[in-house]
C-alpha atoms as a PDB file:
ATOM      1  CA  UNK A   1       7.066 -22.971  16.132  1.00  0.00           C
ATOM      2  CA  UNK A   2       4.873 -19.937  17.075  1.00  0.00           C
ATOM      3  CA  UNK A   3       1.044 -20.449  17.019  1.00  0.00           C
ATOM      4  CA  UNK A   4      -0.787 -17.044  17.303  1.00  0.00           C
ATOM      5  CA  UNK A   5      -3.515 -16.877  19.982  1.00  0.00           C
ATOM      6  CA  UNK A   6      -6.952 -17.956  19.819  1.00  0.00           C
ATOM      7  CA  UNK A   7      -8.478 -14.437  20.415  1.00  0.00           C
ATOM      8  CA  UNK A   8      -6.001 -13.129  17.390  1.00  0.00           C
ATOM      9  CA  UNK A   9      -8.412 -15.051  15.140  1.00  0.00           C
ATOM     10  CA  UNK A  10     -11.785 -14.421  17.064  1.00  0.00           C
ATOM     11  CA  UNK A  11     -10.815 -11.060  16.510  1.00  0.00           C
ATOM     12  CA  UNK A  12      -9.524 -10.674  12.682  1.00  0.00           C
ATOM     13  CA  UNK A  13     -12.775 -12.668  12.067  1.00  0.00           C
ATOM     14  CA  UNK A  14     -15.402 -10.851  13.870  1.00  0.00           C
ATOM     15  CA  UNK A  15     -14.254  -7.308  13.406  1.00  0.00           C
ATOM     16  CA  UNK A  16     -11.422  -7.178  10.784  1.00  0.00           C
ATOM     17  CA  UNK A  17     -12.651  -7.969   7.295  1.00  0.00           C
ATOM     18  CA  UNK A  18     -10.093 -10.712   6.842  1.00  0.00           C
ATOM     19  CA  UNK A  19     -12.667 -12.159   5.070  1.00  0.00           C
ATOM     20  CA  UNK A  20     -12.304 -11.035   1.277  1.00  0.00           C
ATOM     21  CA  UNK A  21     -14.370  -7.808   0.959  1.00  0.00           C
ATOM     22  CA  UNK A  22     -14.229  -5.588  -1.963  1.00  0.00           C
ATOM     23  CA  UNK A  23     -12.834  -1.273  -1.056  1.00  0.00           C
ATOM     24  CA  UNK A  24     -12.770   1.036  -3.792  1.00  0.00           C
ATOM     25  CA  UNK A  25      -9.972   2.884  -2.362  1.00  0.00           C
ATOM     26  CA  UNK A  26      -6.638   4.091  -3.006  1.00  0.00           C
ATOM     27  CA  UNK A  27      -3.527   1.463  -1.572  1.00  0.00           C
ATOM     28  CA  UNK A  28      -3.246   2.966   1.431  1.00  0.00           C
ATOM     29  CA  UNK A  29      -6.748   3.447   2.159  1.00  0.00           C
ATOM     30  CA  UNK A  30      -7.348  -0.693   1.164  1.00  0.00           C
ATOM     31  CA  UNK A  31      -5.216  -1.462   3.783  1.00  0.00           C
ATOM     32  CA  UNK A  32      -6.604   0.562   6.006  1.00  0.00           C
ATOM     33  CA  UNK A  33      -9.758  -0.816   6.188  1.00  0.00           C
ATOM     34  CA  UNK A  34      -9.033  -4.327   6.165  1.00  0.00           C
ATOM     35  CA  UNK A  35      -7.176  -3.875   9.571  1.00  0.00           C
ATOM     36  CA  UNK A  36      -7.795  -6.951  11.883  1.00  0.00           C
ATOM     37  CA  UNK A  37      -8.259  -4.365  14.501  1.00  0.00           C
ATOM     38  CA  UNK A  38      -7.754  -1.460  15.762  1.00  0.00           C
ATOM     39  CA  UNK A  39      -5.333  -2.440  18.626  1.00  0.00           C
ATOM     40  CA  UNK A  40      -3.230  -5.119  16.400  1.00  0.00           C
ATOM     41  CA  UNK A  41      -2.121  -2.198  13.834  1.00  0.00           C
ATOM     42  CA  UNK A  42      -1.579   0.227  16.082  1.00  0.00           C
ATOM     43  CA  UNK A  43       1.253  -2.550  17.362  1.00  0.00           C
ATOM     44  CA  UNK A  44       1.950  -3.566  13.609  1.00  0.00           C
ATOM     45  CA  UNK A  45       3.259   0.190  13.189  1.00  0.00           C
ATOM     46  CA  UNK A  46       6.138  -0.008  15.716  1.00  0.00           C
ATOM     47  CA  UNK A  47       7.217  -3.425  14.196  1.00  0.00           C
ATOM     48  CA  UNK A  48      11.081  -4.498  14.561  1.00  0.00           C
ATOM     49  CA  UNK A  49      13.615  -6.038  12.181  1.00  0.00           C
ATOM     50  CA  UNK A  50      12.991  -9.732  13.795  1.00  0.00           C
ATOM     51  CA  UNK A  51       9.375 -11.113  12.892  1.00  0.00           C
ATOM     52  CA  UNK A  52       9.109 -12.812  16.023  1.00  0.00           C
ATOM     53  CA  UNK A  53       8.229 -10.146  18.002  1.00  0.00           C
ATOM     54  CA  UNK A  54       4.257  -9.451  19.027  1.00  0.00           C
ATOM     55  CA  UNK A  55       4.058  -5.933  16.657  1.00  0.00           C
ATOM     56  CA  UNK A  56       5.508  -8.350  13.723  1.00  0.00           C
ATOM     57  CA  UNK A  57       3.317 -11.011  14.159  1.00  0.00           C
ATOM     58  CA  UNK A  58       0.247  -8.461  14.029  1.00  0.00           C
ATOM     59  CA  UNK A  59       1.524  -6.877  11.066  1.00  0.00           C
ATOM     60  CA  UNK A  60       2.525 -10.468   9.101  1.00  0.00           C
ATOM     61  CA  UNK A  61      -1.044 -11.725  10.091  1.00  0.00           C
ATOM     62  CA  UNK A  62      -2.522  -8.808   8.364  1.00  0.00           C
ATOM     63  CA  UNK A  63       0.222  -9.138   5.270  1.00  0.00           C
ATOM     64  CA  UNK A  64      -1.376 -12.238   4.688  1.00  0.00           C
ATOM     65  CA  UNK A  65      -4.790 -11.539   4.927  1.00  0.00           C
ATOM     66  CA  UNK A  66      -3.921  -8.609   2.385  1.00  0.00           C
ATOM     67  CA  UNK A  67      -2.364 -10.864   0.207  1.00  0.00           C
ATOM     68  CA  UNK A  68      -5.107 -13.301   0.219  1.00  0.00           C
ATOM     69  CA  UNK A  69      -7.670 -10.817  -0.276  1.00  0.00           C
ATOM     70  CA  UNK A  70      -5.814  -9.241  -3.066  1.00  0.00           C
ATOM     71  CA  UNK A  71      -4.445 -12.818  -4.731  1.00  0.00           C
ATOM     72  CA  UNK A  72      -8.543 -13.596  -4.881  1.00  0.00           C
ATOM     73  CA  UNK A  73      -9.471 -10.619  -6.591  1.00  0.00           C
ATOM     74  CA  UNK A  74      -7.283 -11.069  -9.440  1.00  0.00           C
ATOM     75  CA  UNK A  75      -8.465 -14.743  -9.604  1.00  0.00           C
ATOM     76  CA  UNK A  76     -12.640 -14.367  -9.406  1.00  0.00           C
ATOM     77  CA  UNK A  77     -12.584 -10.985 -10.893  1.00  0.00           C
ATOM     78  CA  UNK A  78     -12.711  -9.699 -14.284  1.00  0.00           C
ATOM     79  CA  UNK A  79      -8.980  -7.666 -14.540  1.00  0.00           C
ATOM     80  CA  UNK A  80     -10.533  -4.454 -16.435  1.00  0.00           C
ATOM     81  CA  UNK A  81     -13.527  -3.941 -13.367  1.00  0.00           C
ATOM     82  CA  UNK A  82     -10.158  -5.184 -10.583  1.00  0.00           C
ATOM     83  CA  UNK A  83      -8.274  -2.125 -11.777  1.00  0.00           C
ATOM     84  CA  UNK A  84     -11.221   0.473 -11.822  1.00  0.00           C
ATOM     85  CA  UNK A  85     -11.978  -0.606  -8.511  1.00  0.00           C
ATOM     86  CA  UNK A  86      -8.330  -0.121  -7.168  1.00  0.00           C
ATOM     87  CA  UNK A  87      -7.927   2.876  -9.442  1.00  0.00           C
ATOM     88  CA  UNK A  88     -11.133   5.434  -9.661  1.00  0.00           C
ATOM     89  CA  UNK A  89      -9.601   7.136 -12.809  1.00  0.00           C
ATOM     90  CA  UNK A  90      -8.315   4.304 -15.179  1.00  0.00           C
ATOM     91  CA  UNK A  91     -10.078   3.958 -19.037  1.00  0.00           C
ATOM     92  CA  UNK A  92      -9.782   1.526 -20.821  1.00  0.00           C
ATOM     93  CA  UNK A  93      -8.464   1.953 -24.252  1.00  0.00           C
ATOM     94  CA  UNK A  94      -8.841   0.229 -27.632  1.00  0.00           C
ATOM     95  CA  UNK A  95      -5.719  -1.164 -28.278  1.00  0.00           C
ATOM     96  CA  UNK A  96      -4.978  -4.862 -27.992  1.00  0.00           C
ATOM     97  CA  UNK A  97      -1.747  -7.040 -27.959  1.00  0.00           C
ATOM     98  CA  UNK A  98      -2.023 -10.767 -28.043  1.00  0.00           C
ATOM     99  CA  UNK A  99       0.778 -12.336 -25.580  1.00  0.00           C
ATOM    100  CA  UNK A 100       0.723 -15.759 -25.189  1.00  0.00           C
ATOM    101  CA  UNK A 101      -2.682 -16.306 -27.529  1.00  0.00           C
ATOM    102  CA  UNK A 102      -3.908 -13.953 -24.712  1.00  0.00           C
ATOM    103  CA  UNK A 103      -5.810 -11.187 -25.446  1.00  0.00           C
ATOM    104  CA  UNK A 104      -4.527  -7.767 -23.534  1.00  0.00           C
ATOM    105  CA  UNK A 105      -7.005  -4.550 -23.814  1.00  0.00           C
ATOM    106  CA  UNK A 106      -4.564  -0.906 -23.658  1.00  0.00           C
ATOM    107  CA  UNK A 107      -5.357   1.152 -20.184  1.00  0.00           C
ATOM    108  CA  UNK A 108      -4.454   4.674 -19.699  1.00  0.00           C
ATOM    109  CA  UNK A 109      -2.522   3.246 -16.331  1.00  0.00           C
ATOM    110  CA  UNK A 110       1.346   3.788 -16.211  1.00  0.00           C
ATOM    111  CA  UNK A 111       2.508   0.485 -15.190  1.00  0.00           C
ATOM    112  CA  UNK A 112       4.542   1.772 -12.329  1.00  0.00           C
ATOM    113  CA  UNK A 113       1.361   2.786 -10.270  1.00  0.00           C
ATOM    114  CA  UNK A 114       0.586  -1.088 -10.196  1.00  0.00           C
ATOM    115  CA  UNK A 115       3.409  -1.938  -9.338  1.00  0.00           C
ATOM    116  CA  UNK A 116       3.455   0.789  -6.825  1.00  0.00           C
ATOM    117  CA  UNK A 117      -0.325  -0.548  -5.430  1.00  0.00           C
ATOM    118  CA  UNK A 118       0.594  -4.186  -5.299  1.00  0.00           C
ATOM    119  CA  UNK A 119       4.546  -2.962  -3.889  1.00  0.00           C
ATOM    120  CA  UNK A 120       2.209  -2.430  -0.639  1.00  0.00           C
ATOM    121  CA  UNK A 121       2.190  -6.105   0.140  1.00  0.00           C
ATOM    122  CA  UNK A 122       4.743  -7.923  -2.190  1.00  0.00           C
ATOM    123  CA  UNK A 123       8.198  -8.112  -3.347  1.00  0.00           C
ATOM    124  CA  UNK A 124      10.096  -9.887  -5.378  1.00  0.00           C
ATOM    125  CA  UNK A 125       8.789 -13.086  -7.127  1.00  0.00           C
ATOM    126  CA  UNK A 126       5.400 -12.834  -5.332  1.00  0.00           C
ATOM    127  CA  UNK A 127       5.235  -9.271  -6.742  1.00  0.00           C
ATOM    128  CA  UNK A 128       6.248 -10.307 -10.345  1.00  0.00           C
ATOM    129  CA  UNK A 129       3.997 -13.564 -10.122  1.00  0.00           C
ATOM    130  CA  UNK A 130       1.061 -10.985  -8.770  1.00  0.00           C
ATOM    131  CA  UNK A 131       1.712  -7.895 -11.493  1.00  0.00           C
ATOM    132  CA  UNK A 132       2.323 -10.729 -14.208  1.00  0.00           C
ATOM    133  CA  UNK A 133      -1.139 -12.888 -13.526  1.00  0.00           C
ATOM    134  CA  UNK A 134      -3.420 -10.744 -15.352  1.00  0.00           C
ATOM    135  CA  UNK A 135      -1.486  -7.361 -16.689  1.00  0.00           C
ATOM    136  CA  UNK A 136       1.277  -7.196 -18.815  1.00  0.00           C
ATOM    137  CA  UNK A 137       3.830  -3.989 -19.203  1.00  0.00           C
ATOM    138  CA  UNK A 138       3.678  -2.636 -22.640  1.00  0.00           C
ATOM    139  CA  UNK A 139       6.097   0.555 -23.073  1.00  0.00           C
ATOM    140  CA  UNK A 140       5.375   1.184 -19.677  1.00  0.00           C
ATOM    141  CA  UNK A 141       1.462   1.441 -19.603  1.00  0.00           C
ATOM    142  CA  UNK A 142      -0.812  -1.752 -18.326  1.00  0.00           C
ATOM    143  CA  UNK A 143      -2.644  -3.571 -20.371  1.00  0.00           C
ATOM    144  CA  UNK A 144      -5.577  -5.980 -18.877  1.00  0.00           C
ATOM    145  CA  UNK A 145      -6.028  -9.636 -19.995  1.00  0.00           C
ATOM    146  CA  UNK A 146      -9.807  -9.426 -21.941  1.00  0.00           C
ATOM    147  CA  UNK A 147     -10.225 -13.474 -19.688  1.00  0.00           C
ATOM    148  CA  UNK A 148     -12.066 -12.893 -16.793  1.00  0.00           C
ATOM    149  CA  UNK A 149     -11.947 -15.102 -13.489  1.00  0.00           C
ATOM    150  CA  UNK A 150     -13.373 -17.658 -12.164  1.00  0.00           C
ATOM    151  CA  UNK A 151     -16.317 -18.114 -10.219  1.00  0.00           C
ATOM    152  CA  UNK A 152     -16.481 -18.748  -6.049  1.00  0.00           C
ATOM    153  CA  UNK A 153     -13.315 -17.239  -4.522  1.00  0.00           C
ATOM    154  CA  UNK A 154     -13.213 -16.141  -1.389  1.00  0.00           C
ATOM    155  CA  UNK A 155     -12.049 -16.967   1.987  1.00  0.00           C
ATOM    156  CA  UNK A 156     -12.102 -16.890   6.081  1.00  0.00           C
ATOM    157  CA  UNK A 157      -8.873 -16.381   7.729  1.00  0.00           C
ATOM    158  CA  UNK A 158      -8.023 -18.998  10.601  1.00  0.00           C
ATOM    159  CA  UNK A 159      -4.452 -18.144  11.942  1.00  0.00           C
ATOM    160  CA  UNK A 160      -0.662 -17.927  10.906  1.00  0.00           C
ATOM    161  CA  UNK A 161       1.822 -19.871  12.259  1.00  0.00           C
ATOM    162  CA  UNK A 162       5.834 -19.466  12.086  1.00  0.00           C
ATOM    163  CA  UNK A 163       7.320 -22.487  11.142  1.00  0.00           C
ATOM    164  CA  UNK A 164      10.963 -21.454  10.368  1.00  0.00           C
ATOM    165  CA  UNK A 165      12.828 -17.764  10.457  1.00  0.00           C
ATOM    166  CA  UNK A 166      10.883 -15.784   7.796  1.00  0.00           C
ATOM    167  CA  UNK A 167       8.436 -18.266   6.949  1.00  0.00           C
ATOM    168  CA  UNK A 168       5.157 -18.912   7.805  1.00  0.00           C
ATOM    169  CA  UNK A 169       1.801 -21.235   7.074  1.00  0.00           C
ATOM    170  CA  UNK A 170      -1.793 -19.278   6.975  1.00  0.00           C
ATOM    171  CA  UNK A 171      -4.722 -21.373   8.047  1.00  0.00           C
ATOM    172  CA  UNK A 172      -7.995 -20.294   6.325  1.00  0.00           C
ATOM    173  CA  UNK A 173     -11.428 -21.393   5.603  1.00  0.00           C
ATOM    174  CA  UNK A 174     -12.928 -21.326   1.808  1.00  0.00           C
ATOM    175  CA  UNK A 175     -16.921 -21.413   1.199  1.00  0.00           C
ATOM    176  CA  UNK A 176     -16.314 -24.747  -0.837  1.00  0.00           C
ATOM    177  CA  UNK A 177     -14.764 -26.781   2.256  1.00  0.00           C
ATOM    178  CA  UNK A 178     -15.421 -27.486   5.997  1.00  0.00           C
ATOM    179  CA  UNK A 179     -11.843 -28.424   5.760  1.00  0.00           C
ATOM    180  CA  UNK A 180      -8.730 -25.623   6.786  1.00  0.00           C
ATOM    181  CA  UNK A 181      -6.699 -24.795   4.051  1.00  0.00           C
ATOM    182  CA  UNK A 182      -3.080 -24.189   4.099  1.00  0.00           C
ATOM    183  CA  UNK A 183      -0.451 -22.430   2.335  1.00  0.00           C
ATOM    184  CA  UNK A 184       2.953 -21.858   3.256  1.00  0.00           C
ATOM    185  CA  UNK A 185       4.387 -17.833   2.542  1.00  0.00           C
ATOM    186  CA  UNK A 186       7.637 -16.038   3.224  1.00  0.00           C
ATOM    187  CA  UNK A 187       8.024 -12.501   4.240  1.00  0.00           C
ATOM    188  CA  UNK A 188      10.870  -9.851   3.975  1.00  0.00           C
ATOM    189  CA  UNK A 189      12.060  -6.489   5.621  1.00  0.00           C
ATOM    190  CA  UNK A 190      12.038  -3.619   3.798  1.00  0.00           C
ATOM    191  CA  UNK A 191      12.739   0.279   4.075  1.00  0.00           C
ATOM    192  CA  UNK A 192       9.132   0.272   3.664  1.00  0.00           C
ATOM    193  CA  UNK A 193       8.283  -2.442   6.168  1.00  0.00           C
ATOM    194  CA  UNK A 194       7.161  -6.180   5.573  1.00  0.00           C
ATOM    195  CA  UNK A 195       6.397  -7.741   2.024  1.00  0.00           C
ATOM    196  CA  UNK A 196       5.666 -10.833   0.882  1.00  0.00           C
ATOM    197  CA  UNK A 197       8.592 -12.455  -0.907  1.00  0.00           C
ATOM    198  CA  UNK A 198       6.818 -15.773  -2.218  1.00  0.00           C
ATOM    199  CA  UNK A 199       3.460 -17.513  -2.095  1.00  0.00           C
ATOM    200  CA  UNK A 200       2.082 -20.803  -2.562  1.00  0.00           C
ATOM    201  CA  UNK A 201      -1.311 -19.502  -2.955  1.00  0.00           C
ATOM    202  CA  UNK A 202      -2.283 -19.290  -7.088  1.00  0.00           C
ATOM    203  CA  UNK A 203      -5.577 -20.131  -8.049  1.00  0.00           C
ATOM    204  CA  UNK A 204      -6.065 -22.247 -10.856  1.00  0.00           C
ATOM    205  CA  UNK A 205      -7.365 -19.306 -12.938  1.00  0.00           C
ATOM    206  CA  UNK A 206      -3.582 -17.389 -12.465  1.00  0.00           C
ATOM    207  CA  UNK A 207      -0.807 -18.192 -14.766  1.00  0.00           C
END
């Protein structure tokens, strides 16, 4: 068991935006500015193959704040104003497919540069859960569900703790509760650094 510090969370609250805050950014630049600090990802650069290691844990308490931040805009916002935000350029088109009784609206997005965004901070079935929750992949373009989110959203990160090898339990705070939330993740090593490889984190208003 490996409980971060105390003065981890005092500072990812205070200074780092692990809070949910909307950027209108590219990937990298998102990231970026939802840094818990300054200090923690200059460690979280240098991190090793074990997550156990003080650079790891920087970078996997970030991962999740990412995640969360990222998991909550798909749920409270509506998908066709979530991908202008992440992408500047993006029109929406007037095509429509109905999957699932779902409405989807035709973007001018190839479908890889989603993926590609959302690649960033997940892999494997949290990636596919993530890209499939409000987008679908027709002949390799996005299209957008036309149902919006739901209302409220947000939340306050409290810590991350390492329960067993690659997974982990983030403690946060939500608007709706004095009580701490939890929600149990697992994380993988890539060429490309961390990712998260599953999530128990789905709002009610993701499929």
């Amino acid at each position: 068991m490996h409980k971060f510090l105390v003065a981890m969370v005092l500072i990812c609250c205070l200074f780092s935006g692990c809070s949910q805050n909307r950027t209108e950014s590219s990937p990298s630049q998102e990231l970026g500015k939802e840094e818990i600090s300054s200090s923690l990802s200059d460690g979280a650069t240098q991190a090793e193959s074990s997550p156990s290691d003080t650079s790891s844990d920087a970078e996997i308490t970030q991962l999740f704040c990412d995640a969360m931040t990222q998991i909550n805009h798909l749920a409270t916002e509506d998908p066709s104003d979530n991908l202008k935000q992440i992408f500047d350029d993006v029109k929406i088109l007037d095509g429509v497919v109905t999957i699932e009784q779902v409405p989807y609206m035709e973007t001018s997005l190839p479908y890889e540069e989603l993926a590609g965004y959302y690649g960033e901070i997940f892999t494997d079935d949290a990636l596919d859960w993530v890209l499939s929750a409000k987008y679908a992949n027709v002949d390799g373009m996005v299209y957008c569900s036309a149902t919006g989110g739901q209302s409220g959203g947000g939340f306050t990160f409290v810590s991350v703790e390492n329960l067993q090898e690659n997974t982990y339990q983030g403690t946060y705070l939500t608007s709706s509760s004095d009580e701490e939330q939890h929600t149990t993740f697992s994380v993988k090593k890539t060429d490309a650094g961390y990712r998260i490889s599953s999530i128990d984190y789905r709002p009610a208003s993701l499929h």
